[in-house]
N, C-alpha and C. Protein backbone atom coordinates (compact mmCIF):
# COMPACT_ATOMS: atom_id res chain seq x y z
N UNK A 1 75.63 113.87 119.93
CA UNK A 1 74.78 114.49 120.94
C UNK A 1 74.24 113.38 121.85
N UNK A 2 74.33 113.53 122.94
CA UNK A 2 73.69 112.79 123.81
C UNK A 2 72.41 112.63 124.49
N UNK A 3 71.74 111.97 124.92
CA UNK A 3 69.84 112.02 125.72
C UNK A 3 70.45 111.51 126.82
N UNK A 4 69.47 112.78 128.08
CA UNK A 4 69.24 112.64 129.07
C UNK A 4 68.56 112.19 129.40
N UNK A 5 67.62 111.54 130.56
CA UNK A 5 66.33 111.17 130.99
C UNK A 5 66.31 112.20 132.27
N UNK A 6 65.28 112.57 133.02
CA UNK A 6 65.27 113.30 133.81
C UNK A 6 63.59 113.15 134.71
N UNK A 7 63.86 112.89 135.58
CA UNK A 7 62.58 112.47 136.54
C UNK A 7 62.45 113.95 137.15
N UNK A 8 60.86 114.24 137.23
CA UNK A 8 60.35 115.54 137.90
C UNK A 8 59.21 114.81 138.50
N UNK A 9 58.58 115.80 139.73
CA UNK A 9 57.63 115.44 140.01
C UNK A 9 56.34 115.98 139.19
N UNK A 10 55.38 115.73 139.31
CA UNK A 10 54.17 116.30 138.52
C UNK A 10 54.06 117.85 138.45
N UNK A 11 53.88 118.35 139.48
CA UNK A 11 53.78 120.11 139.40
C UNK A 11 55.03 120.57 138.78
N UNK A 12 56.00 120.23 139.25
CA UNK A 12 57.72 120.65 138.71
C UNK A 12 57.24 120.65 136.70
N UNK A 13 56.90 119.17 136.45
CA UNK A 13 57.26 119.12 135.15
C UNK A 13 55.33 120.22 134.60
N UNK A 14 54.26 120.37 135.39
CA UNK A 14 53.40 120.72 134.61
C UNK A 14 53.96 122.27 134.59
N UNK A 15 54.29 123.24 135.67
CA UNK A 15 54.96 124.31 135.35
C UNK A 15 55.87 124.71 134.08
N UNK A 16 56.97 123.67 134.04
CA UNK A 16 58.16 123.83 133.31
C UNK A 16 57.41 124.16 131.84
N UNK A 17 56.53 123.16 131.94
CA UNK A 17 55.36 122.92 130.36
C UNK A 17 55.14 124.13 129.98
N UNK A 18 54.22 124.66 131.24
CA UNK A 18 53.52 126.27 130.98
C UNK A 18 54.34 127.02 130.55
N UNK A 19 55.78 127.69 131.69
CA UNK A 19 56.42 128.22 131.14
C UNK A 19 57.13 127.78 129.61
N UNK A 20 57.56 126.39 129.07
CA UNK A 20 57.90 126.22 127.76
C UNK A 20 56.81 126.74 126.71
N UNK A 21 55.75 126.77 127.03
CA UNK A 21 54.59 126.64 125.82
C UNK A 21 54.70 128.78 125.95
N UNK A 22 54.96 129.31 127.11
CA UNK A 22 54.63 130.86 126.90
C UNK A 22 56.31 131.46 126.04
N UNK A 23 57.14 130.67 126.39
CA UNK A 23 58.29 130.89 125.55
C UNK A 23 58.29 130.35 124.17
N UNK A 24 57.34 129.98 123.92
CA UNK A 24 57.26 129.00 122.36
C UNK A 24 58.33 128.19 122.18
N UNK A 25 58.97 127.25 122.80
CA UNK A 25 59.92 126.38 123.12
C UNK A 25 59.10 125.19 123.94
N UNK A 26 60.01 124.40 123.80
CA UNK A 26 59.97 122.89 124.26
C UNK A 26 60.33 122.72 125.93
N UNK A 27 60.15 121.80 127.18
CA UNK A 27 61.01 121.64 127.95
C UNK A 27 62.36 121.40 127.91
N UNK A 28 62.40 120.41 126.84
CA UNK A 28 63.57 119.86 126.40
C UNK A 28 64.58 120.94 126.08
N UNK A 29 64.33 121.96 126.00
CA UNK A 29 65.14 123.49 125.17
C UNK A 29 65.54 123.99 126.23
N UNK A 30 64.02 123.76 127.11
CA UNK A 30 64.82 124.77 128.26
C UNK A 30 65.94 124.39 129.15
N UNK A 31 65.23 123.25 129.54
CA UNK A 31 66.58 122.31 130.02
C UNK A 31 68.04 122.46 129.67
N UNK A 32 68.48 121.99 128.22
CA UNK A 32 69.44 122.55 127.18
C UNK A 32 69.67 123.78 127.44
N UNK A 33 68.91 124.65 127.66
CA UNK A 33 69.78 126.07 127.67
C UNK A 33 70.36 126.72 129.09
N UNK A 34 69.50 125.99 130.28
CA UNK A 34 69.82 125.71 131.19
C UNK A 34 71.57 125.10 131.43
N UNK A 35 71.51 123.90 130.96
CA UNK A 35 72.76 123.29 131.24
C UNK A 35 73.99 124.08 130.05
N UNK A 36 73.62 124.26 129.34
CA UNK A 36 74.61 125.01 128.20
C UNK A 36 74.85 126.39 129.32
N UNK A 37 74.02 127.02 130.18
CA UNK A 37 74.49 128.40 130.54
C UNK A 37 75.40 127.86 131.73
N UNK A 38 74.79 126.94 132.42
CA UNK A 38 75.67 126.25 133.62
C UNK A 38 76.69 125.52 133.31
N UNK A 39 77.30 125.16 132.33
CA UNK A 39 78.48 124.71 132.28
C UNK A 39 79.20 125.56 131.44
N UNK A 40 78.63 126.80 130.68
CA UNK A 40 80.07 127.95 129.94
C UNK A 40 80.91 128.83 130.55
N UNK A 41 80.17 128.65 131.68
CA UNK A 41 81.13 129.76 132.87
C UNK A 41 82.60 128.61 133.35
N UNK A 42 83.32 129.41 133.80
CA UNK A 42 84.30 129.23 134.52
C UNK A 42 83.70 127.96 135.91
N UNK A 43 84.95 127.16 136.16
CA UNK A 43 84.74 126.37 137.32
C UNK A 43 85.28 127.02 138.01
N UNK A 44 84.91 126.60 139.83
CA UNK A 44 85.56 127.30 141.11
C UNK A 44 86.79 127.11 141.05
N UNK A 45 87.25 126.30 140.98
CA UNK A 45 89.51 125.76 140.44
C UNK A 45 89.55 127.35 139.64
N UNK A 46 88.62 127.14 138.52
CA UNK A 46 89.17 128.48 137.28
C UNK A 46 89.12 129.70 138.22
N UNK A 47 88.21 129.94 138.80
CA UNK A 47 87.84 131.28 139.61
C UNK A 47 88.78 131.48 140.16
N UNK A 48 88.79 130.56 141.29
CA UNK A 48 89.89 130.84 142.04
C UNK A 48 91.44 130.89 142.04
N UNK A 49 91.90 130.31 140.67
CA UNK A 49 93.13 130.51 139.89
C UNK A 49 93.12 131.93 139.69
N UNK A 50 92.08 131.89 138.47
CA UNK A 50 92.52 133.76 137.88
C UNK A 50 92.13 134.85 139.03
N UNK A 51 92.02 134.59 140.57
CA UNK A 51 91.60 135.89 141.45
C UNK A 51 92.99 135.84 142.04
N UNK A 52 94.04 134.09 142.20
CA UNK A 52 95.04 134.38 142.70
C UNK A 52 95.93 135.23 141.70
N UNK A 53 95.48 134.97 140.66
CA UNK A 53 96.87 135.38 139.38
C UNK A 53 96.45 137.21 139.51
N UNK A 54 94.99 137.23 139.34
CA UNK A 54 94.91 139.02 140.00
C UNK A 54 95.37 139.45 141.13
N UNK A 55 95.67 138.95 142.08
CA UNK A 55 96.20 139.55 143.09
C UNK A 55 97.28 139.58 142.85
N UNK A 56 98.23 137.98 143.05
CA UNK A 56 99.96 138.28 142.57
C UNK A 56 100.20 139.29 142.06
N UNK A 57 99.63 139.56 141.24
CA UNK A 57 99.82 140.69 139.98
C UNK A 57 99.71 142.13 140.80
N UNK A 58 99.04 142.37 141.90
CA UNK A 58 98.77 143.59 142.39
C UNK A 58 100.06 143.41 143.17
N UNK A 59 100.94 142.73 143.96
CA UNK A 59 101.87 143.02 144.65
C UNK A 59 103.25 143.22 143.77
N UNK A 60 103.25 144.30 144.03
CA UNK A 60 104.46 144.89 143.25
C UNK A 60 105.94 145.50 144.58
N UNK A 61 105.54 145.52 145.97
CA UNK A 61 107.05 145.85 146.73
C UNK A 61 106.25 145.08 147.35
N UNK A 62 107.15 144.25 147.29
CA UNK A 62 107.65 142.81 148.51
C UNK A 62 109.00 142.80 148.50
N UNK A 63 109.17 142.95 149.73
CA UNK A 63 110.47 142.45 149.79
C UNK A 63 110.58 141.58 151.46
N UNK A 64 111.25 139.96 151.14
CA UNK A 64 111.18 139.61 152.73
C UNK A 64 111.87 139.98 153.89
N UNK A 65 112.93 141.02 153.92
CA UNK A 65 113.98 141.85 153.99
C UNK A 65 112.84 142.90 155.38
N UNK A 66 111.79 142.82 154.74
CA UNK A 66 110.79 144.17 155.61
C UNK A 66 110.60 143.39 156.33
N UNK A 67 110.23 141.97 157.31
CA UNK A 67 109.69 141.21 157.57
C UNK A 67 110.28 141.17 159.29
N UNK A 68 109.46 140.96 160.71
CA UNK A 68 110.85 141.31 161.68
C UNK A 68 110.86 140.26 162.10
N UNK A 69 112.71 140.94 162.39
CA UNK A 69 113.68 139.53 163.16
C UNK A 69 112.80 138.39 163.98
N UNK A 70 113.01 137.09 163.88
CA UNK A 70 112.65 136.39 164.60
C UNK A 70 112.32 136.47 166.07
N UNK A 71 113.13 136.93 166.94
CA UNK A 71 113.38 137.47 167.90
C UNK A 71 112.07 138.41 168.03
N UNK A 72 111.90 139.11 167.76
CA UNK A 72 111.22 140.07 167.52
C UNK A 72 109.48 139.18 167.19
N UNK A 73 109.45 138.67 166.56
CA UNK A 73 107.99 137.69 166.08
C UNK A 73 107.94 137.32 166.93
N UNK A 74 108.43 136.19 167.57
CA UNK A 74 108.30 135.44 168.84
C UNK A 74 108.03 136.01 170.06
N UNK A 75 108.27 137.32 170.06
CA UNK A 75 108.31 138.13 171.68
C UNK A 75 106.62 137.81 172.12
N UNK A 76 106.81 137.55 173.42
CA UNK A 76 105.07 137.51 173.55
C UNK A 76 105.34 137.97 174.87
N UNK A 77 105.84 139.08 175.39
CA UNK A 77 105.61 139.77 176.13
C UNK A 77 104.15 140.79 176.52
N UNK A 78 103.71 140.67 175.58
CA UNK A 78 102.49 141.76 175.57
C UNK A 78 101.60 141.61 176.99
């Protein structure tokens, strides 16, 4: 297990106190449960992996065959 050190300013750390002492816990706990909830989730890489792998997964007719002629893309007649 490892120790952190962690600098607060005075009001920051006399709050944290209050709230630790009405939870019957320590700062030190809260902190800990703090960083234990912020690092069990998924990272943004993870997120954004498993939303691409959900989508892929939703396209079921593709075909590049539907796609128009070049000719046709390029026209900029409009």
């Amino acid at each position: 297990m490892k120790n952190l050190t962690v600098s607060l300013d005075d009001e920051t750390y006399r709050r944290a106190r209050m709230i630790a002492a009405e939870r019957d816990t320590s700062v030190s706990a809260l902190v800990k449960r703090f960083l234990v909830e912020l690092t069990s989730g998924e990272t943004e890489f993870e997120r954004l992996k498993r939303m691409e792998q959900e989508i892929r997964a939703q396209i079921t007719a593709f075909s590049a065959s539907e796609n128009l002629p070049r000719d046709e893309l390029y026209d900029r007649r409009f």
